[in-house]
C-alpha atoms as a PDB file:
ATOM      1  CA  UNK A   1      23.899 157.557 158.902  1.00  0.00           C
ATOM      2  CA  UNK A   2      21.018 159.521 156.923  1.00  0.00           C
ATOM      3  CA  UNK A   3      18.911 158.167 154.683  1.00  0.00           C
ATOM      4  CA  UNK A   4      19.958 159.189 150.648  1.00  0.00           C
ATOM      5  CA  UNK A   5      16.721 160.808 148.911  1.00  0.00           C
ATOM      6  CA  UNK A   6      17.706 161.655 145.241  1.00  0.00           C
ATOM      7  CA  UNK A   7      17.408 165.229 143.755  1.00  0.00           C
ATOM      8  CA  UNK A   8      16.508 165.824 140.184  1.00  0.00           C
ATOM      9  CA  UNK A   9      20.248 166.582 139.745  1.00  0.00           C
ATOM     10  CA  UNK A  10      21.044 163.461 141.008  1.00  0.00           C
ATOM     11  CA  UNK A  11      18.785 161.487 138.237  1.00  0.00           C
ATOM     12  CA  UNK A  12      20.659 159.459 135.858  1.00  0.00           C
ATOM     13  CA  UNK A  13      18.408 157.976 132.647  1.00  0.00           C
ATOM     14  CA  UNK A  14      19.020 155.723 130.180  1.00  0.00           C
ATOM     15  CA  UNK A  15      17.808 154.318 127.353  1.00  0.00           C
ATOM     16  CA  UNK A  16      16.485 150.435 126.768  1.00  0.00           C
ATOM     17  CA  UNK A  17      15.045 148.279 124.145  1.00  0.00           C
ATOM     18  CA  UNK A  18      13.702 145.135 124.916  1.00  0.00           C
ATOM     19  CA  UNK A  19      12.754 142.388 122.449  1.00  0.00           C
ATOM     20  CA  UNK A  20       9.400 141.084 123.605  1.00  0.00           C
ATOM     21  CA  UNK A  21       9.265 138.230 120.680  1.00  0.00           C
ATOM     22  CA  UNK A  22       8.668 134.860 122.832  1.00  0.00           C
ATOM     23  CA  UNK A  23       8.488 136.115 126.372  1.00  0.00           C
ATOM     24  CA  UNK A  24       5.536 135.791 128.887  1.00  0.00           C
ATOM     25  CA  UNK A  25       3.571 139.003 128.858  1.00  0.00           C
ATOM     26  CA  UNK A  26       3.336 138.606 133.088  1.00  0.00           C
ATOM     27  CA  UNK A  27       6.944 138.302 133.257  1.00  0.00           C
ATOM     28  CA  UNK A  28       7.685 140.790 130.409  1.00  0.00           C
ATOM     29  CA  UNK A  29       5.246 143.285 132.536  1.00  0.00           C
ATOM     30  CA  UNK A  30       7.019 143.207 135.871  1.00  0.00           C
ATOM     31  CA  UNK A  31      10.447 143.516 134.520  1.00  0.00           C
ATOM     32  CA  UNK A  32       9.142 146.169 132.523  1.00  0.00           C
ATOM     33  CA  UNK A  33       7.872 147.951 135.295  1.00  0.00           C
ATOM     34  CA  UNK A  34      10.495 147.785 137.566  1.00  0.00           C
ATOM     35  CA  UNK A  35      12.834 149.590 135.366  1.00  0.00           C
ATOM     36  CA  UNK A  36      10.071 152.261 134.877  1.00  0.00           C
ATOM     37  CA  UNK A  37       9.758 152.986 138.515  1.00  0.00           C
ATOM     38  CA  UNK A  38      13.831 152.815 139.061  1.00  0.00           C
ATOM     39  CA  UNK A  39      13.762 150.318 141.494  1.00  0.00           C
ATOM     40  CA  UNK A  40      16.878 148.253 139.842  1.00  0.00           C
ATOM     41  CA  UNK A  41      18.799 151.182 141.230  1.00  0.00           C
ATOM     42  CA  UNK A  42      20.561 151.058 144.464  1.00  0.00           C
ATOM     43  CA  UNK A  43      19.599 155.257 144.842  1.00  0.00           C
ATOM     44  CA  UNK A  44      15.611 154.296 144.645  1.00  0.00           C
ATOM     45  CA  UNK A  45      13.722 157.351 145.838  1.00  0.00           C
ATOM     46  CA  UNK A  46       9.869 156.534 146.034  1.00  0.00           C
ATOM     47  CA  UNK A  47       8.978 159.758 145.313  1.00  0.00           C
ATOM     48  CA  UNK A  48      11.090 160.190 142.193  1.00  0.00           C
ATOM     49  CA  UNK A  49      10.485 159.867 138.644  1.00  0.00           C
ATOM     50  CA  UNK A  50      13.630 157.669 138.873  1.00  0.00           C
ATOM     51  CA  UNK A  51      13.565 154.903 136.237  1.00  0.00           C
ATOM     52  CA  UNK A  52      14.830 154.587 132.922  1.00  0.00           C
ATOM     53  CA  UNK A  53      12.988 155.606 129.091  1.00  0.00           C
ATOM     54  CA  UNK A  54      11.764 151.802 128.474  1.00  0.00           C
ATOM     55  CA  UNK A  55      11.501 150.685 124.543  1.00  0.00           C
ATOM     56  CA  UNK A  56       9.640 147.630 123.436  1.00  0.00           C
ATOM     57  CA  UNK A  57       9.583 145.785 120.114  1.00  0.00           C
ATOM     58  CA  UNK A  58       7.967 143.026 119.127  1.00  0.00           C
ATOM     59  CA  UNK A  59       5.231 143.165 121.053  1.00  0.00           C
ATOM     60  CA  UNK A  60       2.357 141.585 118.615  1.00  0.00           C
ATOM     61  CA  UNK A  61       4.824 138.243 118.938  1.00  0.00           C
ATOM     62  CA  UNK A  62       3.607 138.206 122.695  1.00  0.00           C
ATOM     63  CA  UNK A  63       3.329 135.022 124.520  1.00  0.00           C
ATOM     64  CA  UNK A  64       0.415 133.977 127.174  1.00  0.00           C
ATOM     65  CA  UNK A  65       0.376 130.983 128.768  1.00  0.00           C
ATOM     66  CA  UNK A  66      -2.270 128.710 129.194  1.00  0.00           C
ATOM     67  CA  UNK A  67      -5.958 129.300 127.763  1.00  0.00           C
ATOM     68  CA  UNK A  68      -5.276 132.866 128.517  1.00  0.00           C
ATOM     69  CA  UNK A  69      -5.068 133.778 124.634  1.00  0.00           C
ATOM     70  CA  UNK A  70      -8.913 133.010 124.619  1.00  0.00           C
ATOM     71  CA  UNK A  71      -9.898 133.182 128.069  1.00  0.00           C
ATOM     72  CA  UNK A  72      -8.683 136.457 129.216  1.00  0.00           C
ATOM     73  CA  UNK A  73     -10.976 139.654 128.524  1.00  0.00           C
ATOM     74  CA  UNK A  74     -10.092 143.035 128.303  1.00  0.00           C
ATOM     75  CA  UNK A  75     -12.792 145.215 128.759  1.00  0.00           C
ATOM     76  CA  UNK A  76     -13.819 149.146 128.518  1.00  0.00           C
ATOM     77  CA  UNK A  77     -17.049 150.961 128.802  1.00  0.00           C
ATOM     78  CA  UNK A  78     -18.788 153.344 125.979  1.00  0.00           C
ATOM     79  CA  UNK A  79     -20.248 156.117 128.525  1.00  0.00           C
ATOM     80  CA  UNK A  80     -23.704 154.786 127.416  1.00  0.00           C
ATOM     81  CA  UNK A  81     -26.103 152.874 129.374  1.00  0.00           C
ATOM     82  CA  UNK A  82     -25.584 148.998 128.464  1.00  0.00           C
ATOM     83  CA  UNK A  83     -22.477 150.303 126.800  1.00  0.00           C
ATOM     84  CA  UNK A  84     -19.764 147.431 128.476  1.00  0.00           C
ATOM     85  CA  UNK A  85     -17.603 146.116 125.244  1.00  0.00           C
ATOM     86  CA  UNK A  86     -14.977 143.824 125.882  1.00  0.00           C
ATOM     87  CA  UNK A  87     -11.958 141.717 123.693  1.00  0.00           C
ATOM     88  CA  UNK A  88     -10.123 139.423 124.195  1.00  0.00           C
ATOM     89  CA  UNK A  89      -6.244 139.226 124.552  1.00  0.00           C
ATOM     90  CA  UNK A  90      -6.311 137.122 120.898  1.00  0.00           C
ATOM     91  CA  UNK A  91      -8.372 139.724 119.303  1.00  0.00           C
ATOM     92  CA  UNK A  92      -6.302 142.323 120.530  1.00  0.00           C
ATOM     93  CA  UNK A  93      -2.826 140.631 119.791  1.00  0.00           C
ATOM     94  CA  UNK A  94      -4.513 140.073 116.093  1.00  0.00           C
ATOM     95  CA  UNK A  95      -5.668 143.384 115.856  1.00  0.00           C
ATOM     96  CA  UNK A  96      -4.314 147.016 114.776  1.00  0.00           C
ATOM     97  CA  UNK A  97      -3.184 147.690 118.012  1.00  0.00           C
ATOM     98  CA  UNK A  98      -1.666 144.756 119.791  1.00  0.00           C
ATOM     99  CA  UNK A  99       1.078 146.752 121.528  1.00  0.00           C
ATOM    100  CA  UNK A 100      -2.234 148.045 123.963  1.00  0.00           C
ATOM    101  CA  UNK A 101      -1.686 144.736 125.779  1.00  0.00           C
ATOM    102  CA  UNK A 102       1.791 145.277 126.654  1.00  0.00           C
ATOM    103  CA  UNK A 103       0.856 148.526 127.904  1.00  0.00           C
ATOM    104  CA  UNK A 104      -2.379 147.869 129.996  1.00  0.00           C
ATOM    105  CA  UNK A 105      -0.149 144.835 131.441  1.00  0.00           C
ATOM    106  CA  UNK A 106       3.066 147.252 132.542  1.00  0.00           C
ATOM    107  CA  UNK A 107       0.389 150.468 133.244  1.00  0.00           C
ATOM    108  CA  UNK A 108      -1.541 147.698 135.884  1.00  0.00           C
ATOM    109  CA  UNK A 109       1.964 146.705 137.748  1.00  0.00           C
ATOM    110  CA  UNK A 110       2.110 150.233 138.488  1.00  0.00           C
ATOM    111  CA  UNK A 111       0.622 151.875 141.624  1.00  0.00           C
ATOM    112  CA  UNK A 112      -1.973 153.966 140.682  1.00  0.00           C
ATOM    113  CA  UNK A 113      -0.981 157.657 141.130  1.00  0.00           C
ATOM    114  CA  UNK A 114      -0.149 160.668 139.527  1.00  0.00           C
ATOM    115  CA  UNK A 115       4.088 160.238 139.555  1.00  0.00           C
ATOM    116  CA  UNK A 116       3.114 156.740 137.881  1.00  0.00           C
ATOM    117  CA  UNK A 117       1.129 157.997 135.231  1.00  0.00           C
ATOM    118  CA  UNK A 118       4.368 160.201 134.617  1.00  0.00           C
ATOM    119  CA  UNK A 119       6.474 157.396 134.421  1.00  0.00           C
ATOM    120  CA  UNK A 120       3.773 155.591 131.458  1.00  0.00           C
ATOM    121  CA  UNK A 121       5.317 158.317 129.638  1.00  0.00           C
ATOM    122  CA  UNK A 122       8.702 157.052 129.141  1.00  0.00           C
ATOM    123  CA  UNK A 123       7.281 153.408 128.053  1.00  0.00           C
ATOM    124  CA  UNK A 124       7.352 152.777 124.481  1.00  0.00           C
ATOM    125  CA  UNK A 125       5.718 149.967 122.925  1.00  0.00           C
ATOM    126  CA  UNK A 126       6.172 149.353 119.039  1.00  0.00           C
ATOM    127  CA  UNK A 127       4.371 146.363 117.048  1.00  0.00           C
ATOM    128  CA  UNK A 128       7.194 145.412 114.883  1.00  0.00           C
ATOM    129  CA  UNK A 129      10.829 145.726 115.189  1.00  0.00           C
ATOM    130  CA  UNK A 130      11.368 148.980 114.016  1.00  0.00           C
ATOM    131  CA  UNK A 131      11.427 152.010 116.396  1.00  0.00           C
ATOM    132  CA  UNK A 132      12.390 155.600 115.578  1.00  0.00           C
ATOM    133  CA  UNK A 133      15.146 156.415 118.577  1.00  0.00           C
ATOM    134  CA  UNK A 134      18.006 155.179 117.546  1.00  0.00           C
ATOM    135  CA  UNK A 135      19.451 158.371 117.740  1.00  0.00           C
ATOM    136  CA  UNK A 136      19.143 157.861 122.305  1.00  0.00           C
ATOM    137  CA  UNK A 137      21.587 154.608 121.860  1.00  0.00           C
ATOM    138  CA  UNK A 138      19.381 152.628 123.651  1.00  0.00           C
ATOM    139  CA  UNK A 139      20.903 149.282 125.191  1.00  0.00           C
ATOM    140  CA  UNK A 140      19.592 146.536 124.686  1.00  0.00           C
ATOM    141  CA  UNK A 141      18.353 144.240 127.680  1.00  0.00           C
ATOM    142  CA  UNK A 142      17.973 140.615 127.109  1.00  0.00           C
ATOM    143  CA  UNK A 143      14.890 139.389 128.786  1.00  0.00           C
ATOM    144  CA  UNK A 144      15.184 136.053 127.263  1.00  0.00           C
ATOM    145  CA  UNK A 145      18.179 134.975 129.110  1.00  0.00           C
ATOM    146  CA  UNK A 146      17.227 136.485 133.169  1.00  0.00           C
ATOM    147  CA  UNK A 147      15.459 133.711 133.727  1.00  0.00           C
ATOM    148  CA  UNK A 148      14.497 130.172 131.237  1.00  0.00           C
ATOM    149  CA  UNK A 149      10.537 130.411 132.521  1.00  0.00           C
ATOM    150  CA  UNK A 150      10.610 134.192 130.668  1.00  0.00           C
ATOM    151  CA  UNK A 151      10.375 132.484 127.322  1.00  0.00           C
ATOM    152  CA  UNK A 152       7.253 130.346 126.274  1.00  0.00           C
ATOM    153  CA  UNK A 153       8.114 127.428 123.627  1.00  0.00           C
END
């Protein structure tokens, strides 16, 4: 029996929205990921932009667990000597752009390559519950309900 490697006419996307209001931003992340990379599919090819167009909402109402809301750092050079700057995840969350969490979280779970940095490209990550594709259908996965540690009380 040979091994089945996908062609790009063999590609299937779809569309997904996930609700990221009270989940764990690890767990979130990995799930997130997966479906990113295509590996929920039983025709996974490894070298194949694969996975699915990935839309999340809600993702200023992010949960951490533990201290990690004031503990946990994000950080990012200037280009100028001395120049290290660094936030933390509650500053960011609070912040204009809390949906950069989310994505440094799902953009670290992925290997770091140039077909991965392709696949960033069909993550979506929206503050609020509004997005502008509901013209794809998109359907909605339920995060909440894989798995009781997902959610954060």
């Amino acid at each position: 029996m040979k091994t089945f490697s996908a062609t790009p006419a063999d590609i299937e996307k779809k569309w997904i929205v996930i609700d990221a209001e009270g989940v764990v931003l690890g767990r979130l992340a990995s799930i997130v990921a997966m479906r990113l990379r295509g590996k929920h599919k039983a025709t996974f090819t490894p070298h194949m932009d694969m996975g699915d167009n990935v839309i999340v909402i809600n993702a200023d109402k992010i949960q951490l667990t533990g201290k990690k809301r004031s503990d946990k750092n994000y950080y990012w050079h200037t280009g100028h000597p001395g120049g290290i700057k660094s936030r933390t995840a509650g500053q960011l969350l609070e912040g204009a752009y809390p949906e950069r969490v989310v994505t440094a979280a799902v953009k670290r779970m992925l290997p770091g390559n140039r077909l991965s940095r392709k696949q960033m490209t069909n993550l979506r990550v929206y503050a609020g519950a509004e997005h502008p594709h509901e013209a794809q259908n998109p359907e909605v996965l339920d995060v909440k309900v894989m798995n009781s540690k997902n959610t954060r009380s």
